[in-house]
Protein backbone atom coordinates (compact mmCIF):
# COMPACT_ATOMS: atom_id res chain seq x y z
CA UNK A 1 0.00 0.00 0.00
CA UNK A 2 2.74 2.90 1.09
CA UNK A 3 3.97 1.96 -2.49
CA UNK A 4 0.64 3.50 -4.27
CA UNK A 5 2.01 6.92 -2.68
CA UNK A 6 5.08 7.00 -4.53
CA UNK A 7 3.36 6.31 -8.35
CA UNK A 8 5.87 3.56 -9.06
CA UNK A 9 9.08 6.47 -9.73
CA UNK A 10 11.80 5.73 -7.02
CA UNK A 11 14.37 8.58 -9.16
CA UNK A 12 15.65 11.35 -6.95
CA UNK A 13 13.28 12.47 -4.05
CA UNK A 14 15.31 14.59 -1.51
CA UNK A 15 11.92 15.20 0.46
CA UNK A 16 10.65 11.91 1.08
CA UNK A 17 11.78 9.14 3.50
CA UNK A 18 14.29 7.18 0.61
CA UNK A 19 15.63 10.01 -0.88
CA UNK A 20 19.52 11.47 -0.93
CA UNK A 21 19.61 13.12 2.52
CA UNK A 22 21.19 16.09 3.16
CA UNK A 23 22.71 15.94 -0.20
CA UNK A 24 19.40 16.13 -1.72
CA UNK A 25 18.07 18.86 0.28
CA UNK A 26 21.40 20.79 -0.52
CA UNK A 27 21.30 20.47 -4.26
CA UNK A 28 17.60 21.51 -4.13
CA UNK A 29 18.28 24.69 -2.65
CA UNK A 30 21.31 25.31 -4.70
CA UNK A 31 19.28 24.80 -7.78
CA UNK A 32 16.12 26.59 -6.46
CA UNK A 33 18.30 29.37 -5.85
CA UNK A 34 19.74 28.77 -9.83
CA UNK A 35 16.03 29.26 -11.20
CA UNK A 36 15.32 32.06 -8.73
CA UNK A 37 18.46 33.98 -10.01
CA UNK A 38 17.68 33.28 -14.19
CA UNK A 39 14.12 34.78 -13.59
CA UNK A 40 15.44 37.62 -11.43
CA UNK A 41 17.60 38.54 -14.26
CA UNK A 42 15.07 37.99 -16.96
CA UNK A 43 12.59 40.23 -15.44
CA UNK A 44 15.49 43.03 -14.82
CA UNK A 45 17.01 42.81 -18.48
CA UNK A 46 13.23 43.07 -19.55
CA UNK A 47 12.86 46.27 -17.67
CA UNK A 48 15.88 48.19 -18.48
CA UNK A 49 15.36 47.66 -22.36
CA UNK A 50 11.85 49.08 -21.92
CA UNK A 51 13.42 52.08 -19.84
CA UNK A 52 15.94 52.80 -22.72
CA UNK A 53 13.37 52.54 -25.35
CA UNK A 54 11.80 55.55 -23.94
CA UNK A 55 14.65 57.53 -22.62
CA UNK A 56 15.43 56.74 -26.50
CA UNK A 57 12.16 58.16 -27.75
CA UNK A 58 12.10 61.36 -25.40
CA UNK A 59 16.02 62.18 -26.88
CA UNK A 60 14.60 61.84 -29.91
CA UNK A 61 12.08 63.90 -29.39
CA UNK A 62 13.72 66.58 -27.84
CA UNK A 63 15.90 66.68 -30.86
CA UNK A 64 13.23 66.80 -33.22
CA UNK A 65 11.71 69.87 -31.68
CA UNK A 66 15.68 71.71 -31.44
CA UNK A 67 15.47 71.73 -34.81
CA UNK A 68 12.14 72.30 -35.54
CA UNK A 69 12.50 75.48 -33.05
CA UNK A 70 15.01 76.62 -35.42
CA UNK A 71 13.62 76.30 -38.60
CA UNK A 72 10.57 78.83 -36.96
CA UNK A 73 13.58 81.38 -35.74
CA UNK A 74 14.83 81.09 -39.54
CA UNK A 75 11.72 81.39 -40.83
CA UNK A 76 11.88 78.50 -42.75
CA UNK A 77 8.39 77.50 -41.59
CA UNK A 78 5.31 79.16 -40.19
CA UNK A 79 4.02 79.28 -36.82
CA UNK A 80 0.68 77.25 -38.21
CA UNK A 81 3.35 74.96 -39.33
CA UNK A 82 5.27 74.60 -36.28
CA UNK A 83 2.52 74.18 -34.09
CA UNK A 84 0.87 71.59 -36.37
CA UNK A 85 4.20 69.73 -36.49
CA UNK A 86 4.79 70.16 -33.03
CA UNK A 87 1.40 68.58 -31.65
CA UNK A 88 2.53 65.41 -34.43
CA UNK A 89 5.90 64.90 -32.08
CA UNK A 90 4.20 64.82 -28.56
């Protein structure tokens, strides 16, 4: 009957009674502590690339409006123009 429990595998089972001891419980943690760490950084390199995709976008458009502020002071463009052009970047 106590073998029903088990479903017939006998491989590695560091948390029941025929397991690898201490070993087991060690190489558990060590490996829990593996997965742990790869999803940590996963999540983290995930993050950053979204922050420098819009710390990219707001350079960009910071740029875009320098010289768009210049062409008005040149008089290369109109103020309708400018304005127009402006509302497009933000």
């Amino acid at each position: 009957m106590d073998n029903m429990c088990a479903w017939g595998w006998n491989g590695f089972r560091p948390f029941m009674g025929n397991g690898y001891g201490m070993i087991g419980y060690f190489i558990s943690f060590i490996m829990l502590i593996v997965i742990i760490g790869v999803i940590y950084f996963i999540f983290k390199g995930l993050k950053n690339n979204d922050v420098r995709k819009k710390e990219n976008v707001k350079t960009n458009n910071y740029d875009v409006l320098k010289i768009l502020n210049e062409k008005l002071a040149k008089g290369e463009i109109t103020e309708e123009e400018y304005l127009r052009k402006k509302k497009i970047i933000e």
